[in-house]
N, C-alpha and C. Protein backbone atom coordinates (compact mmCIF):
# COMPACT_ATOMS: atom_id res chain seq x y z
N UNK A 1 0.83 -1.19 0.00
CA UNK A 1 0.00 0.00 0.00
C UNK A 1 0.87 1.25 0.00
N UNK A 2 2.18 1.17 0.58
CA UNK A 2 2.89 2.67 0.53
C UNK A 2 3.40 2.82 -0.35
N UNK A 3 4.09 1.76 -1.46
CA UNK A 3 4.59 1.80 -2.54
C UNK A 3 3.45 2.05 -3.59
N UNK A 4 2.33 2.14 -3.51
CA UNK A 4 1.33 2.33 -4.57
C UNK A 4 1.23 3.50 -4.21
N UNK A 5 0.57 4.16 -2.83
CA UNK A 5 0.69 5.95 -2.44
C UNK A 5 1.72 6.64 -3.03
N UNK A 6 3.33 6.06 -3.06
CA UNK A 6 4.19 6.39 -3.62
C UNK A 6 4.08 6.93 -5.54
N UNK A 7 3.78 5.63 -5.98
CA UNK A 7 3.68 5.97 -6.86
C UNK A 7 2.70 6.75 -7.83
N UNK A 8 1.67 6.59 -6.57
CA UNK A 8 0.80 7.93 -7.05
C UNK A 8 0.94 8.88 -7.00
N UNK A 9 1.94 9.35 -6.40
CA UNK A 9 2.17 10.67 -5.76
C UNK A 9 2.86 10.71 -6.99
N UNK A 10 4.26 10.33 -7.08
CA UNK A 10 5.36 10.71 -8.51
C UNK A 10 4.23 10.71 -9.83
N UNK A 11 3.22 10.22 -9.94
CA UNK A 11 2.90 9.89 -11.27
C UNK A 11 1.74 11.03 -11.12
N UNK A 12 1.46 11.45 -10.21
CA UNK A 12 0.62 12.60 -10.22
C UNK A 12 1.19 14.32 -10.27
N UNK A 13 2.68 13.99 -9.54
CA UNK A 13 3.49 14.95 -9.42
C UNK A 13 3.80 15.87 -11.16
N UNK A 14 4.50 14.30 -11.53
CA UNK A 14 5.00 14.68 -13.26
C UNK A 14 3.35 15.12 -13.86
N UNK A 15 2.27 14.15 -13.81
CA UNK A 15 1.82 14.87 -14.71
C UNK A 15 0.89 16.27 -14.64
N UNK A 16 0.95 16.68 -13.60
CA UNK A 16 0.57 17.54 -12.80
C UNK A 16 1.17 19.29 -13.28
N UNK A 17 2.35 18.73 -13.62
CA UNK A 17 3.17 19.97 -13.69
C UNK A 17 3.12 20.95 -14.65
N UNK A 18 2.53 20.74 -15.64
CA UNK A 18 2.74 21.64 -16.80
C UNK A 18 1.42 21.74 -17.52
N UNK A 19 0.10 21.56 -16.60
CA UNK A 19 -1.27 21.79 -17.10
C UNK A 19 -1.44 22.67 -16.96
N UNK A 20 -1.19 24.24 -16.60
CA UNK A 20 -1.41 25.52 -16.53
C UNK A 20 -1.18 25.95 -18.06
N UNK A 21 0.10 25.17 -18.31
CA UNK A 21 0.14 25.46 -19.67
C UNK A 21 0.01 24.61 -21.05
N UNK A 22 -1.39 24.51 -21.03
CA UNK A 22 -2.12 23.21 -21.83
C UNK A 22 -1.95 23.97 -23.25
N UNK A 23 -2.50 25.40 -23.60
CA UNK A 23 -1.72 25.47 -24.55
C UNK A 23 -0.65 24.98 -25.55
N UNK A 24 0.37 25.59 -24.59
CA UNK A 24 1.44 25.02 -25.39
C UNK A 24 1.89 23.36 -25.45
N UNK A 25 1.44 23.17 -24.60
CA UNK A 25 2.11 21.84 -24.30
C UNK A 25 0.67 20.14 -24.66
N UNK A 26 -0.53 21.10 -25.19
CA UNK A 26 -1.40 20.56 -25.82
C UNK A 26 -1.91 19.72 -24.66
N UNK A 27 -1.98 19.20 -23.49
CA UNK A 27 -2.15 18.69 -22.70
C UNK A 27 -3.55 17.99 -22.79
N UNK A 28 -4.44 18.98 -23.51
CA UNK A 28 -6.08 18.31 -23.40
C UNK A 28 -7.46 18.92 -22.09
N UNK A 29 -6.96 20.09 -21.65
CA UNK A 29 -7.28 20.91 -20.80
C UNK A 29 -8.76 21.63 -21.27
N UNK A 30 -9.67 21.72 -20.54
CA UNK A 30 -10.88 22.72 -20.78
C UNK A 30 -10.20 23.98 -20.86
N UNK A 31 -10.24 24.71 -21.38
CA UNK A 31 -9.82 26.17 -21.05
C UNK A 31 -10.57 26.68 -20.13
N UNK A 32 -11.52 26.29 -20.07
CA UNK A 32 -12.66 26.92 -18.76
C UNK A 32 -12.64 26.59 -17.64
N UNK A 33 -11.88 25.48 -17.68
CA UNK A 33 -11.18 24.57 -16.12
C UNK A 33 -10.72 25.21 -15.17
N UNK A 34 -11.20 25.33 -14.32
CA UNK A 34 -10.69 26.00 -12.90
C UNK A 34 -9.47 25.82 -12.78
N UNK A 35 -8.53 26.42 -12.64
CA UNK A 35 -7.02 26.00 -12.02
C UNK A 35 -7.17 25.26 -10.61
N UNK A 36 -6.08 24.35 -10.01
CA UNK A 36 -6.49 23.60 -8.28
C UNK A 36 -4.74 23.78 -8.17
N UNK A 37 -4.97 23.90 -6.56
CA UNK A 37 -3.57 23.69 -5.71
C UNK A 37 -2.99 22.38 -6.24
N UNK A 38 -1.91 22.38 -6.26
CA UNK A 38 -1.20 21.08 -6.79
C UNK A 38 -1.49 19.50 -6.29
N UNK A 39 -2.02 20.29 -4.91
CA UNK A 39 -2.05 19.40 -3.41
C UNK A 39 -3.31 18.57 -3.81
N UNK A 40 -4.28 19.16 -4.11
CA UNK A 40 -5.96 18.82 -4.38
C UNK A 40 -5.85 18.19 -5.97
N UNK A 41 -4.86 18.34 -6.70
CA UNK A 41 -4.87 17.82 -7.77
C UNK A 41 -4.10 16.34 -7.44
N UNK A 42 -3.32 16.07 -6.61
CA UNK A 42 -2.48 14.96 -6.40
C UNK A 42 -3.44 13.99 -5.69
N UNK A 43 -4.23 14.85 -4.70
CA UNK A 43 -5.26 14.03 -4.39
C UNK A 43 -6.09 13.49 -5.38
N UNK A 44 -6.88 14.41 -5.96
CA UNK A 44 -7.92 13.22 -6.75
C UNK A 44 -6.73 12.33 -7.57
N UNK A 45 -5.74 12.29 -8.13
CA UNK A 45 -5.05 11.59 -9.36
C UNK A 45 -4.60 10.65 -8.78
N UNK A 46 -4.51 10.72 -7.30
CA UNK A 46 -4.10 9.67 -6.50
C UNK A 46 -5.55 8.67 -6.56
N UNK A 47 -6.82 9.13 -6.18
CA UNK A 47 -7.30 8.59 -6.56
C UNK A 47 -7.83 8.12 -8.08
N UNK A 48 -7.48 8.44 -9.24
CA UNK A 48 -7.80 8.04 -10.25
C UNK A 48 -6.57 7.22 -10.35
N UNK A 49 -5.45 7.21 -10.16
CA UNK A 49 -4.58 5.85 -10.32
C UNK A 49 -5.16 4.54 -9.42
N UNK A 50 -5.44 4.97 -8.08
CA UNK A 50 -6.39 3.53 -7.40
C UNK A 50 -7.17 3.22 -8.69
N UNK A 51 -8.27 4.18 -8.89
CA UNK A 51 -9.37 3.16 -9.87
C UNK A 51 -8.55 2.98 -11.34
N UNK A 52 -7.49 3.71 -11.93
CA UNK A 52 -7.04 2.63 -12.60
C UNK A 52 -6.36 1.04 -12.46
N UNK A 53 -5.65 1.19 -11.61
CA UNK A 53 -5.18 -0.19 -10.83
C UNK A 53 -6.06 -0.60 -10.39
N UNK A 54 -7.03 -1.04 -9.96
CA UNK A 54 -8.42 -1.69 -9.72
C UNK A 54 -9.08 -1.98 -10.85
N UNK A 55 -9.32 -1.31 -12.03
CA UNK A 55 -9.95 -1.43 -13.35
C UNK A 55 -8.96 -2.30 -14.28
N UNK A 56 -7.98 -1.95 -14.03
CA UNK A 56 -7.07 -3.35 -14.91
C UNK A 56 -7.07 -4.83 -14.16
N UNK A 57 -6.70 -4.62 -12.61
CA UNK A 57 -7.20 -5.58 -12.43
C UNK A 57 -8.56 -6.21 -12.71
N UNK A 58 -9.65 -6.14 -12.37
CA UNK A 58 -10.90 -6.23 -13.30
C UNK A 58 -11.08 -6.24 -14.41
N UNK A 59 -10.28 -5.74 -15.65
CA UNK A 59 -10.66 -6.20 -16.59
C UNK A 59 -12.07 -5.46 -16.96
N UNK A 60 -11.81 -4.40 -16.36
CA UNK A 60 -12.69 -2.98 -16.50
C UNK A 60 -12.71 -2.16 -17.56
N UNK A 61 -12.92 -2.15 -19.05
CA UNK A 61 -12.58 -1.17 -19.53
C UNK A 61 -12.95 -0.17 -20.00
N UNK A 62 -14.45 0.15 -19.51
CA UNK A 62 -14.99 1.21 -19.15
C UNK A 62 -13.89 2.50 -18.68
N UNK A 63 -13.68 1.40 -16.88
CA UNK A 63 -12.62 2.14 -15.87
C UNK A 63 -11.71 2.73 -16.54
N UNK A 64 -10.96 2.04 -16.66
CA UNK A 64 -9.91 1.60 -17.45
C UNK A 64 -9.64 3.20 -18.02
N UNK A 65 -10.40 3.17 -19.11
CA UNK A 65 -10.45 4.67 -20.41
C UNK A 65 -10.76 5.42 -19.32
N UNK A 66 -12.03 5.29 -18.38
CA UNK A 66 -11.78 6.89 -17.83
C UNK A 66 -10.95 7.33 -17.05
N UNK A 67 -10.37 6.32 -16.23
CA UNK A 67 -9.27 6.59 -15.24
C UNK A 67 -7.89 7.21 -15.66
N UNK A 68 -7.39 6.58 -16.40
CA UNK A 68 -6.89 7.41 -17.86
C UNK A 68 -6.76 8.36 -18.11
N UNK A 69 -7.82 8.38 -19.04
CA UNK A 69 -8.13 9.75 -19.79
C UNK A 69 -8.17 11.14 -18.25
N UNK A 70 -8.90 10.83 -17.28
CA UNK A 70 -8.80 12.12 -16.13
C UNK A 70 -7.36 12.12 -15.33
N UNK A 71 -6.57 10.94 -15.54
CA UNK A 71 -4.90 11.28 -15.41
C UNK A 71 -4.44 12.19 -16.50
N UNK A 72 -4.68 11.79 -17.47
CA UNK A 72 -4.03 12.76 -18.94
C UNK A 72 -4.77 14.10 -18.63
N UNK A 73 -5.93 14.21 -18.61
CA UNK A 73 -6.18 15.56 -18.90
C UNK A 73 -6.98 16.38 -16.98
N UNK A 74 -6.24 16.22 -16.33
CA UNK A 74 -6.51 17.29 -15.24
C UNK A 74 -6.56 18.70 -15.20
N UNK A 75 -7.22 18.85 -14.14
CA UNK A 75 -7.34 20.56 -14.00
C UNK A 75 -5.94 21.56 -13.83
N UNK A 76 -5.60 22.03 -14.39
CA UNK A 76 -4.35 23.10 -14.50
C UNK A 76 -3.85 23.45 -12.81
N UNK A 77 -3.10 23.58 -12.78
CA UNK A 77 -2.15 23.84 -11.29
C UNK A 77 -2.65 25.67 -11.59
N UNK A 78 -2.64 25.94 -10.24
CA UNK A 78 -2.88 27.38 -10.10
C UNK A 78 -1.09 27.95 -10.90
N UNK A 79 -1.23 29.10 -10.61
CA UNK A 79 -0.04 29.96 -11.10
C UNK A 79 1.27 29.68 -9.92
N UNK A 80 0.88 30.30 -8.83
CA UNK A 80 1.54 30.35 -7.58
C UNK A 80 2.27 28.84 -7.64
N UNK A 81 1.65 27.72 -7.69
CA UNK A 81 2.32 26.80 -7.16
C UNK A 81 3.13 26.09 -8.57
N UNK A 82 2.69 26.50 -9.81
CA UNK A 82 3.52 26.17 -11.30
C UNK A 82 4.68 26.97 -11.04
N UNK A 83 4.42 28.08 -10.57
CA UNK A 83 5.52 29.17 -10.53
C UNK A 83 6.95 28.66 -9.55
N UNK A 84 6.61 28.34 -8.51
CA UNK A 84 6.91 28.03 -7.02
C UNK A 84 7.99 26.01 -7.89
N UNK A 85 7.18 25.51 -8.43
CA UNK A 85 7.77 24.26 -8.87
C UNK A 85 8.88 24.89 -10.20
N UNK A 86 8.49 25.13 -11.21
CA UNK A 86 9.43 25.50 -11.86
C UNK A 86 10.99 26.80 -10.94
N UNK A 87 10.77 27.51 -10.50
CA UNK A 87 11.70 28.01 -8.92
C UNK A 87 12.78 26.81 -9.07
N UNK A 88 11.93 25.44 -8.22
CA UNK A 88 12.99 24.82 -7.67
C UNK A 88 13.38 24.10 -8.82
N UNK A 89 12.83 23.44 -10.19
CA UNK A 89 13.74 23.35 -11.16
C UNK A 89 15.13 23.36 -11.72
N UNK A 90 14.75 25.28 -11.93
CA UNK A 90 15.97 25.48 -12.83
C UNK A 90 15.90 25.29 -14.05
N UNK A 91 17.46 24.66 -13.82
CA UNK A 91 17.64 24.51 -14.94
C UNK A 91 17.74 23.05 -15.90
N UNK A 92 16.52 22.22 -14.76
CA UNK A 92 15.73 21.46 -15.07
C UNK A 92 14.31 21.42 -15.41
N UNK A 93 14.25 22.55 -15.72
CA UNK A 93 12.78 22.81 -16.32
C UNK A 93 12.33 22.21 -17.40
N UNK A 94 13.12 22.07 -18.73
CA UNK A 94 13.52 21.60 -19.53
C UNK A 94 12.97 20.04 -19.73
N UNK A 95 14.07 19.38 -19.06
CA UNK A 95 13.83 18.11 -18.98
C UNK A 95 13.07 17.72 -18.63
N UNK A 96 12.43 17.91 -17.15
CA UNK A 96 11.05 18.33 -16.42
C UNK A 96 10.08 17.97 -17.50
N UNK A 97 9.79 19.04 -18.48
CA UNK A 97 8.76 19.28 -19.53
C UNK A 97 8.80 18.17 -20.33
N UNK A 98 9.98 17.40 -20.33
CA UNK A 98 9.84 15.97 -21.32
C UNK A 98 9.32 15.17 -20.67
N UNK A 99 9.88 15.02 -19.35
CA UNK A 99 9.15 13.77 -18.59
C UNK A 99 7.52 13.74 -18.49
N UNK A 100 7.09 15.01 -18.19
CA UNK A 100 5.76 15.20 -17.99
C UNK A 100 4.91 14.93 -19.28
N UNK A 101 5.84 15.34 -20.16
CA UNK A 101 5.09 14.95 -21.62
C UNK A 101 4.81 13.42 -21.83
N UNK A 102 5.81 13.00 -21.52
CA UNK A 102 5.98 11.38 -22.10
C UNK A 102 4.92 10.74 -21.25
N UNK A 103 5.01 11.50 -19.51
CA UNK A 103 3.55 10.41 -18.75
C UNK A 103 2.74 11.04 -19.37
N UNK A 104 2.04 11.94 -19.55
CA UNK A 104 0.66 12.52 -20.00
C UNK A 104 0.31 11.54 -21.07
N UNK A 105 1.57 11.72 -22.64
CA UNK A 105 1.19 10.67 -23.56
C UNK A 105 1.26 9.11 -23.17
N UNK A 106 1.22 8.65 -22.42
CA UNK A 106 1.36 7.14 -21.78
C UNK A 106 0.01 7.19 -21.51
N UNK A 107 -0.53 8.20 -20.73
CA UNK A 107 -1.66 8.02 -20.08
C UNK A 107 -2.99 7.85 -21.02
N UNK A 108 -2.67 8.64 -22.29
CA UNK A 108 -3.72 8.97 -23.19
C UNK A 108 -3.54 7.63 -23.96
N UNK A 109 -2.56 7.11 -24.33
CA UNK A 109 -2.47 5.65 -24.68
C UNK A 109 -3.51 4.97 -24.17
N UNK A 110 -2.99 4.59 -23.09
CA UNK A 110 -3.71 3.71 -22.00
C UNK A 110 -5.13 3.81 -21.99
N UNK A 111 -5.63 5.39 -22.31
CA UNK A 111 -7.22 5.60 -22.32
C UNK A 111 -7.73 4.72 -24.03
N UNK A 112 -6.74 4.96 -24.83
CA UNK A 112 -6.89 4.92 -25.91
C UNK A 112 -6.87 2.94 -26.27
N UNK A 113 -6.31 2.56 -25.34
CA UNK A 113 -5.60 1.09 -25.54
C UNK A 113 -7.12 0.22 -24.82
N UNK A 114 -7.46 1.02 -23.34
CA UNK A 114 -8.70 0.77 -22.98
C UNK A 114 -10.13 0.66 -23.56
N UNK A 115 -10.34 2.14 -24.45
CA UNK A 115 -11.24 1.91 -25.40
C UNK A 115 -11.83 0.56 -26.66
N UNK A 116 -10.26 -0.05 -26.73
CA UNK A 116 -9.73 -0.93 -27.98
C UNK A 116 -10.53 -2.08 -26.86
N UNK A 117 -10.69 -2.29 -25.93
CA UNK A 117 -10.12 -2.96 -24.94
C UNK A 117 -8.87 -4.26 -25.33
N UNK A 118 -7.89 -3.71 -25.30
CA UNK A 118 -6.65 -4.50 -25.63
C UNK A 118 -5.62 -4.23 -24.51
N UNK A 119 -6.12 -5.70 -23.66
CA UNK A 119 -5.05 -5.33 -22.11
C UNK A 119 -3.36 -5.64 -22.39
N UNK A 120 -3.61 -6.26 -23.22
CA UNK A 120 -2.08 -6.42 -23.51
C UNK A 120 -1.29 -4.77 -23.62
N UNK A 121 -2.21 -4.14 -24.34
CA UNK A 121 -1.59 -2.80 -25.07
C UNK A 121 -1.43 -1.61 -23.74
N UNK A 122 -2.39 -1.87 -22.78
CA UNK A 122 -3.17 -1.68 -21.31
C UNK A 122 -1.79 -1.71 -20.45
N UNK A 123 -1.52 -2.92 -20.10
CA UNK A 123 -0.35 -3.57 -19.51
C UNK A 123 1.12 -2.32 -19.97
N UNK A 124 0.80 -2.67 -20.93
CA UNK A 124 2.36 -2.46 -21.42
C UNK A 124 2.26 -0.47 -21.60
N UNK A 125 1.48 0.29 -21.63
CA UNK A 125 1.48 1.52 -21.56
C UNK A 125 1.21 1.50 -20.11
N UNK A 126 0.52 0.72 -19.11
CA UNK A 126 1.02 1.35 -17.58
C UNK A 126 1.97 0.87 -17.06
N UNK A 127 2.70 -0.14 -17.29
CA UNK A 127 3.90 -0.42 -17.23
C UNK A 127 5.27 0.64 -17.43
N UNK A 128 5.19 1.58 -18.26
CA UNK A 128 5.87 2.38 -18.82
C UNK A 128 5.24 4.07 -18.72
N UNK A 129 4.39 3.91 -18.21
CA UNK A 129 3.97 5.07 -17.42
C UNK A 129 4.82 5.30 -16.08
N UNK A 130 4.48 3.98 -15.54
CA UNK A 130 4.64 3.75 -13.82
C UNK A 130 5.99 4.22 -13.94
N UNK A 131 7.21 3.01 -14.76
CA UNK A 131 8.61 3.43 -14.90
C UNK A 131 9.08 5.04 -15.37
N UNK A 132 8.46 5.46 -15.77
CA UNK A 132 8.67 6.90 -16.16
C UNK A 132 8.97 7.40 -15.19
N UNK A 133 7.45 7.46 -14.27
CA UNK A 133 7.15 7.90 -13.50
C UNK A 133 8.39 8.03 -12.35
N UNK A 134 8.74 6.84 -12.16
CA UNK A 134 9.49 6.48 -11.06
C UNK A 134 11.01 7.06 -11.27
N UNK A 135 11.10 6.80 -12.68
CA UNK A 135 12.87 7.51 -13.05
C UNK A 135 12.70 9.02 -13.47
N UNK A 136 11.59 9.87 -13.27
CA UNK A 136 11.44 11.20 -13.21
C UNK A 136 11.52 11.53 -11.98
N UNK A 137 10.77 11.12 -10.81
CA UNK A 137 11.09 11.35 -9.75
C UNK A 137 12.36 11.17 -9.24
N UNK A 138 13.11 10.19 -9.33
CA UNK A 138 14.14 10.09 -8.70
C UNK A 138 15.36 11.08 -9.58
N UNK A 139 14.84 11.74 -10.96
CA UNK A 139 15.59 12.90 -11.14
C UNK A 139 14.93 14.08 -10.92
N UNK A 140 13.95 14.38 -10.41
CA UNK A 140 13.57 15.61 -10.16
C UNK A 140 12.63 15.60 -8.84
N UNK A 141 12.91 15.12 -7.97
CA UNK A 141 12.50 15.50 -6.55
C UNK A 141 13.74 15.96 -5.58
């Protein structure tokens, strides 16, 4: 159970980071979307990774696509706290912006692989989400 909190946290962290600026970074954002504290965004994504990991197990693929798809496309980080994360960056901002890219597109896979329902395809894009996830954090926390 702490290693799954864990990894919700990193996999919510990365993709978390650069929805203020859906624009550029195409993210999949309402424009009308409320911005949320980073904090309240980690929460629900924490919970949308439970119900994805619960929906694969099940063999859910309803779940599956939506759990997904509301990892890929969350509500934008307020200013203050995008501002405040890029700060401690640097001059890892950069790289930062790749990692976050690569989980976001993993995630939209996965919604996309769910739809198919093709768990093989399922498997193997959260598989490589998770690892992202995990070797972003351990370069940028």
């Amino acid at each position: 159970m702490r290693f799954f909190s864990l990894i919700s946290i990193l996999i919510l962290s990365l993709t978390t980071s650069l929805s203020v600026f859906s624009q550029e970074h195409h993210h999949g954002e309402s424009s009308n979307e409320l911005a949320q504290p980073i904090v309240q965004i980690m929460q629900n994504m924490n919970e949308d990774l439970a119900n994805l990991s619960k929906a694969i197990m099940l063999e859910d693929y309803d779940n599956i696509t939506l759990s997904a798809h509301k990892i890929a496309n969350h509500p934008p980080i307020i200013k203050e706290d995008m501002d405040e994360l890029f700060k401690r960056l640097a001059d890892k901002k950069e790289a930062f912006i790749a990692c976050d890219t690569t989980v976001h597109n993993l995630a939209v896979e996965i919604a996309k692989a769910g739809k198919k329902q093709d768990m093989t395809l399922v498997l193997d894009k959260y598989s490589a989400m998770i690892s992202k996830s995990v070797e972003c954090h351990n370069n940028f926390r």
